[in-house]
Each structure stands twice: as C-alpha cells, then as structure tokens.
C-alpha atoms as a PDB file:
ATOM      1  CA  UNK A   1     -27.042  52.627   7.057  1.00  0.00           C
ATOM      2  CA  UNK A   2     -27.470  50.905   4.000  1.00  0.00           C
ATOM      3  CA  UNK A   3     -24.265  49.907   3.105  1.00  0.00           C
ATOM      4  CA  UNK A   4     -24.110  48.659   6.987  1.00  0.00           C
ATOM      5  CA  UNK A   5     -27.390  46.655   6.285  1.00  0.00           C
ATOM      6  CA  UNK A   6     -26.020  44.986   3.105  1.00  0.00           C
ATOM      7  CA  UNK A   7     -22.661  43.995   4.416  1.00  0.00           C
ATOM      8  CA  UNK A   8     -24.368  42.629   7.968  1.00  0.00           C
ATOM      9  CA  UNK A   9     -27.013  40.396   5.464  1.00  0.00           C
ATOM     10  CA  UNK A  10     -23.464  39.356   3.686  1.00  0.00           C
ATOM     11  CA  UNK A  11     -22.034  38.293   6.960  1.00  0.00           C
ATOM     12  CA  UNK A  12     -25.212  36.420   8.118  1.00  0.00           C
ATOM     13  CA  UNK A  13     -25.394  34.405   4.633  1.00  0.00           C
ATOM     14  CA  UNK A  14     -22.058  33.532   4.228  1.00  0.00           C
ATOM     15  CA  UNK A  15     -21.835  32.136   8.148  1.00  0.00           C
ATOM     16  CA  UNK A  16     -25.238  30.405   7.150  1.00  0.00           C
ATOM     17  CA  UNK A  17     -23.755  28.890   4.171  1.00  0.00           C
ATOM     18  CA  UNK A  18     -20.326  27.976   6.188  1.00  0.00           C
ATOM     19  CA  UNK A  19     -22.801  26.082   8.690  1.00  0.00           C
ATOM     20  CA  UNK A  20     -24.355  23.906   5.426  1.00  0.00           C
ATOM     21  CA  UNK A  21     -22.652  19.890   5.972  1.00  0.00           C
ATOM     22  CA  UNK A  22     -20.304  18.987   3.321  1.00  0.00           C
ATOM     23  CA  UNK A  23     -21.770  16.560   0.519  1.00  0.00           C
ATOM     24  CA  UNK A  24     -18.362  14.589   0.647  1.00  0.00           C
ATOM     25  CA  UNK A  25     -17.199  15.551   4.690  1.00  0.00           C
ATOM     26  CA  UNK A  26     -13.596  15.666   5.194  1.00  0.00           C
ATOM     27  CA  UNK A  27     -12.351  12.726   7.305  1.00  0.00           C
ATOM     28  CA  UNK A  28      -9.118  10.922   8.570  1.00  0.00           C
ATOM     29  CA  UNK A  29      -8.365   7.524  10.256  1.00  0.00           C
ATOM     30  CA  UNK A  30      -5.110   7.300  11.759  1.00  0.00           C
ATOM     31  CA  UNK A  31      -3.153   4.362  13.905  1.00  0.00           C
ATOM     32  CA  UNK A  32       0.159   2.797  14.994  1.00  0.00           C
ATOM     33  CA  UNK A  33       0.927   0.129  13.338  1.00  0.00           C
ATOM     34  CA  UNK A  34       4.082  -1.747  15.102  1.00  0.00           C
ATOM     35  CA  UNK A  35       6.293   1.800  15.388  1.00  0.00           C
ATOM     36  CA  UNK A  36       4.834   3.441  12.346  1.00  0.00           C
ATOM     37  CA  UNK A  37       2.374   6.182  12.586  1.00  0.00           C
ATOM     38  CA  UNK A  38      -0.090   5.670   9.293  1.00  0.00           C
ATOM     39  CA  UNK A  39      -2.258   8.511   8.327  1.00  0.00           C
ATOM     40  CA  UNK A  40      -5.206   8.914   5.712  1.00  0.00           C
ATOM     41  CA  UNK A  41      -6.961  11.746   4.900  1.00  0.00           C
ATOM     42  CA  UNK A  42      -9.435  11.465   2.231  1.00  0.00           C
ATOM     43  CA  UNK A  43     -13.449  12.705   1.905  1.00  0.00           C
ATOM     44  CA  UNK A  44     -16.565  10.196   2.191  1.00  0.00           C
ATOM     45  CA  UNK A  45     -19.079  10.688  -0.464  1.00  0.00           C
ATOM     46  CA  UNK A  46     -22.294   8.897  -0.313  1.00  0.00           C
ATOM     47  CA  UNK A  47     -24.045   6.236  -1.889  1.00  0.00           C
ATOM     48  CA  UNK A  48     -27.344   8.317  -2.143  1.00  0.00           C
ATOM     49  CA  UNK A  49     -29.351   5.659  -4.122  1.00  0.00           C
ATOM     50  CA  UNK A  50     -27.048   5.368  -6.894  1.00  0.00           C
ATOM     51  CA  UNK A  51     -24.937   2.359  -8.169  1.00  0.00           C
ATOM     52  CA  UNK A  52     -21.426   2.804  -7.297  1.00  0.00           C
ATOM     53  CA  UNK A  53     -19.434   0.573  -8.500  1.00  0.00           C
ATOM     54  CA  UNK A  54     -20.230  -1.652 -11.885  1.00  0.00           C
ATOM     55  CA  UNK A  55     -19.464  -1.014 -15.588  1.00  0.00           C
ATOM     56  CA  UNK A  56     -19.897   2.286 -17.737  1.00  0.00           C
ATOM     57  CA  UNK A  57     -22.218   0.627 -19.173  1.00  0.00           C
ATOM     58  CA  UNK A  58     -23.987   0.629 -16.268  1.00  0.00           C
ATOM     59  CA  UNK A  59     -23.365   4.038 -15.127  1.00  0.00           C
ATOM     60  CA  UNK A  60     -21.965   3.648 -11.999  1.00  0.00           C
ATOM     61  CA  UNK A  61     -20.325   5.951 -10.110  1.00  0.00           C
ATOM     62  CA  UNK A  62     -17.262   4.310  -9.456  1.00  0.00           C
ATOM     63  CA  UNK A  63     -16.112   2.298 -13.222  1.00  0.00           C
ATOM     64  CA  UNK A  64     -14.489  -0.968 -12.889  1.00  0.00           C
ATOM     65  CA  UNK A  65     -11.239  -1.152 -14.445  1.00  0.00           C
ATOM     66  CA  UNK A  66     -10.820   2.933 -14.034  1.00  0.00           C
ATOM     67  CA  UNK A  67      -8.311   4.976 -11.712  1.00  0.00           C
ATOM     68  CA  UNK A  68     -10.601   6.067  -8.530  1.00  0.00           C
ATOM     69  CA  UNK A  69      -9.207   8.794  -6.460  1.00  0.00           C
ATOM     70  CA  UNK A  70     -10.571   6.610  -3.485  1.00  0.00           C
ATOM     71  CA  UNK A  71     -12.903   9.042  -1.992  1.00  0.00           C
ATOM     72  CA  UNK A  72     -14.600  12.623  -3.081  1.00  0.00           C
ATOM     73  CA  UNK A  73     -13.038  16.205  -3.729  1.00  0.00           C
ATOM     74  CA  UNK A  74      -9.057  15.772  -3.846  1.00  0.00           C
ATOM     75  CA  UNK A  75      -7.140  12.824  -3.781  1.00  0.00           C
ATOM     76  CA  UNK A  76      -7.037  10.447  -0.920  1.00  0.00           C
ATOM     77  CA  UNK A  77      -3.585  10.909   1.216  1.00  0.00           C
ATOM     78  CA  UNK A  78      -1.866   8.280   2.841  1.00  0.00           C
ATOM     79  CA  UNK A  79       1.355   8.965   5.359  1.00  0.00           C
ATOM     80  CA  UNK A  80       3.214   6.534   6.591  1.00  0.00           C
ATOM     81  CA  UNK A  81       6.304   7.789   9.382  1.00  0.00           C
ATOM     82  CA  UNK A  82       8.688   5.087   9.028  1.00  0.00           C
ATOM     83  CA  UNK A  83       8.976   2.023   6.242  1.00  0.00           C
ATOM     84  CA  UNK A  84       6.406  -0.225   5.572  1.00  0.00           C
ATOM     85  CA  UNK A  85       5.309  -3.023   4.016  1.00  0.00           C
ATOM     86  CA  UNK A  86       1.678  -3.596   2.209  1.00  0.00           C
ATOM     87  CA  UNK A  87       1.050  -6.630   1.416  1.00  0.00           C
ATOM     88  CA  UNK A  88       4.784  -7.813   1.629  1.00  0.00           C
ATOM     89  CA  UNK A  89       5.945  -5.100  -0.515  1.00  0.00           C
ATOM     90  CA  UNK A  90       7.992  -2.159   0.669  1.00  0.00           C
ATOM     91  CA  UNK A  91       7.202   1.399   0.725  1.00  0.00           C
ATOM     92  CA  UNK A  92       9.014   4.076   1.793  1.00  0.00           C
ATOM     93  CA  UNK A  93       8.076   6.308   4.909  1.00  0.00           C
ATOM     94  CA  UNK A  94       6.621   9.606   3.277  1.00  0.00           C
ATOM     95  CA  UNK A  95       2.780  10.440   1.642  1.00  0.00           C
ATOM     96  CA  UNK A  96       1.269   9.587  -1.136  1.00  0.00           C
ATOM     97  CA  UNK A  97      -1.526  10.074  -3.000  1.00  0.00           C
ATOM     98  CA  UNK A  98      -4.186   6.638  -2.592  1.00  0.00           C
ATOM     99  CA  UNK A  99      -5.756   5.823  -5.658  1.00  0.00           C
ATOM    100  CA  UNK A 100      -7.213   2.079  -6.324  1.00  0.00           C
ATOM    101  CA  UNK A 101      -8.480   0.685  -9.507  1.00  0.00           C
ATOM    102  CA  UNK A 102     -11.850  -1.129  -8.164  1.00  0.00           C
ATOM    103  CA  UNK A 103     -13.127  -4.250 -10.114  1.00  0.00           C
ATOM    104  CA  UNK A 104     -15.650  -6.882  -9.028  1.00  0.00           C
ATOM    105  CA  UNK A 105     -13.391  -9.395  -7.295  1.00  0.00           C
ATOM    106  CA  UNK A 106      -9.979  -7.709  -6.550  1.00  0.00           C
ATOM    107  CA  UNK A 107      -8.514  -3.996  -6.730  1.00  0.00           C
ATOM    108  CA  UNK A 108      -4.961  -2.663  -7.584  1.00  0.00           C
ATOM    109  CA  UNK A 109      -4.435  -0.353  -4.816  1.00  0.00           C
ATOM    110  CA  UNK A 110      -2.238   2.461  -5.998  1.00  0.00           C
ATOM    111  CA  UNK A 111       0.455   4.520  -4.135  1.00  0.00           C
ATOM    112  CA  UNK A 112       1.007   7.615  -6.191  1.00  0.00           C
ATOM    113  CA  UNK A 113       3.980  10.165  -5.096  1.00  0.00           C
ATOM    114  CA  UNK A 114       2.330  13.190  -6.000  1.00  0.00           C
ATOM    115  CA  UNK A 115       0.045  13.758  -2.778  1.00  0.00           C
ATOM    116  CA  UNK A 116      -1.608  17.053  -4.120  1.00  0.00           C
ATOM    117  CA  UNK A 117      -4.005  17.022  -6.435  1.00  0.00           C
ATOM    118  CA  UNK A 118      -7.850  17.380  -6.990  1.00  0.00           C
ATOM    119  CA  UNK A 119      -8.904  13.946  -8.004  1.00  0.00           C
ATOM    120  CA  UNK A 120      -8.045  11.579 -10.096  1.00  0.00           C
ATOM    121  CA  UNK A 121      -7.499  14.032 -13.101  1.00  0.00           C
ATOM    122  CA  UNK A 122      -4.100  14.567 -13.171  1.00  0.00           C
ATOM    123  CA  UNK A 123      -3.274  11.527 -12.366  1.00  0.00           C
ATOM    124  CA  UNK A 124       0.042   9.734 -13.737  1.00  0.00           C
ATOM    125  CA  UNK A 125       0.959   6.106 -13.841  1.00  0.00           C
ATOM    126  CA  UNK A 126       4.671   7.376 -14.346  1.00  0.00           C
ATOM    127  CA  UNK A 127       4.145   8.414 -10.560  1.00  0.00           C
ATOM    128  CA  UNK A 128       3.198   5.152  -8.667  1.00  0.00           C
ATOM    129  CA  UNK A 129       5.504   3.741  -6.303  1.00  0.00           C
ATOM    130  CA  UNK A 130       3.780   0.637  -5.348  1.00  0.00           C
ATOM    131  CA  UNK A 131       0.865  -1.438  -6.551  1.00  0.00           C
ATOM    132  CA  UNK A 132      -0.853  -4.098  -4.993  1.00  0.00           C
ATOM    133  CA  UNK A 133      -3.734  -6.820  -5.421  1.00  0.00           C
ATOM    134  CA  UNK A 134      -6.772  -6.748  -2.417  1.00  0.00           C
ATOM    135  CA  UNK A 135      -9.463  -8.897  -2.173  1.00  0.00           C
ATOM    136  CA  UNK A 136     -13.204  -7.526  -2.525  1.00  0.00           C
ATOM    137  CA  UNK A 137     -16.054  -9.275  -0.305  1.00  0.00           C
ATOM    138  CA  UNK A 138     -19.722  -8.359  -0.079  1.00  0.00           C
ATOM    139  CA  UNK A 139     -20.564  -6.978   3.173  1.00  0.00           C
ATOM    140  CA  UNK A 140     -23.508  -4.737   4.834  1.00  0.00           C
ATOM    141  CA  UNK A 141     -24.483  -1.587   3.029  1.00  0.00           C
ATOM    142  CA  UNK A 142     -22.605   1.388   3.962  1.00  0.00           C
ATOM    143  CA  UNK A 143     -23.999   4.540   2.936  1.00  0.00           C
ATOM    144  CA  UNK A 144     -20.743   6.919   3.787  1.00  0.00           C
ATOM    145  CA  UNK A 145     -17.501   5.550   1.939  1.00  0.00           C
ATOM    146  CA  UNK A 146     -15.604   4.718   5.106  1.00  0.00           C
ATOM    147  CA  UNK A 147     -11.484   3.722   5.506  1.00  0.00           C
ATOM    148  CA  UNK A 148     -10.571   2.355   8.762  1.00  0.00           C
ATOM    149  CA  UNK A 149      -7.448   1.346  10.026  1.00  0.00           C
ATOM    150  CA  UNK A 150      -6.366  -1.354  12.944  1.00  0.00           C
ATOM    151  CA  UNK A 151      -3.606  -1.750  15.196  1.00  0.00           C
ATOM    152  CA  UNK A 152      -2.801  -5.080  13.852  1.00  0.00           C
ATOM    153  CA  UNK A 153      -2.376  -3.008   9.925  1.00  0.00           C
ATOM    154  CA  UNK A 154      -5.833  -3.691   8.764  1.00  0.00           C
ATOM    155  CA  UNK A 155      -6.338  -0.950   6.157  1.00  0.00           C
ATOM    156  CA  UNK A 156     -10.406  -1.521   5.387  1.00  0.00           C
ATOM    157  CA  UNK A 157     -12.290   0.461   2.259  1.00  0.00           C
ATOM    158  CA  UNK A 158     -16.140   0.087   2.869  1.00  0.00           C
ATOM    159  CA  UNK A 159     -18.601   2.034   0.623  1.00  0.00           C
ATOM    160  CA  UNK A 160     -22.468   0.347  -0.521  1.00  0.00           C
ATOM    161  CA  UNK A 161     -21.664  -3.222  -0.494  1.00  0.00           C
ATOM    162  CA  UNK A 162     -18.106  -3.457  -1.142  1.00  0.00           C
ATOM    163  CA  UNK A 163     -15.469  -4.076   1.268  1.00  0.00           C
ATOM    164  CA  UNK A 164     -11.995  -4.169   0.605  1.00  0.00           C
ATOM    165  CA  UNK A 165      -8.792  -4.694   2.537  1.00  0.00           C
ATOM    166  CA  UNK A 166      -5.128  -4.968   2.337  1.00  0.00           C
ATOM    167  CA  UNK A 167      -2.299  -5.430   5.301  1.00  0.00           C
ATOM    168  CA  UNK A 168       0.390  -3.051   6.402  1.00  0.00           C
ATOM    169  CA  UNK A 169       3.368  -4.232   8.752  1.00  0.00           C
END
C-alpha cells in the first residue's frame, strides 16, 4: 500500500509540475509568402523588468555586438519550402538556424545551416549562409519577445522596445 501511495504522490507531482507555464513558451509563426511556405519556430522569453538589450557594461540581457540565438532555450528555426530572397539576397529552400547580432540602430540577421542546437553556444560563423542588415525602430513595449510574419514577407522581431524587420520575397 505504500509503495502504491508513493508512486500515486509521484504521478500527481510530476502531472502538477507538467501543468507549470514555460518561462520561455514554445511558439511558431508561419505564412505564405508568394508560393513559399516560411516557418519559425523559436521560444519567447520575457522582459521581466530587466534591460534587454544595451552594452555588457550595462548588463543587459541581450549584448550589442554579440551572436543572439533570437529567442530562449534552443536556437530559433527558420524553414523556408521553396527559394527565397531576404532582403534581395538569395537563400535556398531548406531550415536554418536564426541567429541576429542586435545593436542599437541595425542588426545582422544570421542564417546558420546547422538548425539543431541549444542556443547560441555552439554556434559557428563557418556555418552561415546568408547575412543581412535590418533596421531597428523604437516601438511600444512588448513584454513577450514576439516574431510575426505577413503575407506581403514582413518578417517582424518585437521584444521591450525594439522592433526589427527585414523582407522576404
């Protein structure tokens, strides 16, 4: 009876603890963009009162000038079904890994061709198949880091008061 008790206390805890919200939730914004499918799956971690992106100096979360895996947990995917372009430059159909490199006016944003990985950490340079230049403008707080995606290839990265966006045909 007691070995019943303890496993049935086990059960109860663990579906407690699978019930507990994510810190970073899991989520993916997906469109058609002309005849291409474009996919991103990445996690949204939370401002929380901190500063998130500004120097080391400063302490901020998110370093200017450093390789951000664009989200929480592992690194941010991006699929695209057929060719593209972003920002006039061509990549292949496939996924890859998103990674940007914020700084206070514009961002490199980084597609990587290893997809799996756990952040930034093993992150190689030797691996990128495409970098481009985005714009960053001030915008309404946003407490969730948020990527949306339109129909007309609008790919939009909004976290605290940072937004910034870059084009996909």
């Amino acid at each position: 009876m007691k070995k019943f008790l303890l496993l049935l206390t086990c059960l109860v805890s663990f579906g407690v603890l699978a019930q507990k919200a994510a810190p970073s939730p899991a989520a993916v914004a997906s469109q058609k963009v002309g005849n291409t499918e474009v996919m991103i799956k990445y996690a949204q971690p939370s401002v929380k009162g901190r500063l998130v992106f500004g120097t080391k100096e400063a302490k901020a979360l998110v370093p200017y000038g450093e390789v951000w895996r664009t989200g929480a947990n592992e690194a941010t995917t991006i699929e695209v079904s057929n060719d593209i372009t972003v920002q006039g430059k061509t990549l292949a159909k496939g996924v890859y890994s998103l990674f940007t490199i914020p700084g206070a006016t514009e961002w490199t944003i980084i597609f990587n061709k290893e997809a799996k990985m756990w952040g930034a950490y093993t992150y190689k340079e030797a691996n990128d198949v495409l970098r481009v230049k985005a714009r960053v403008s001030e915008h309404a707080h946003t407490e969730q880091f948020t990527i949306g995606i339109t129909a007309a290839g609008q790919v939009t990265l909004d976290w605290d008061k940072s937004s910034v966006s870059f084009y996909l045909k």
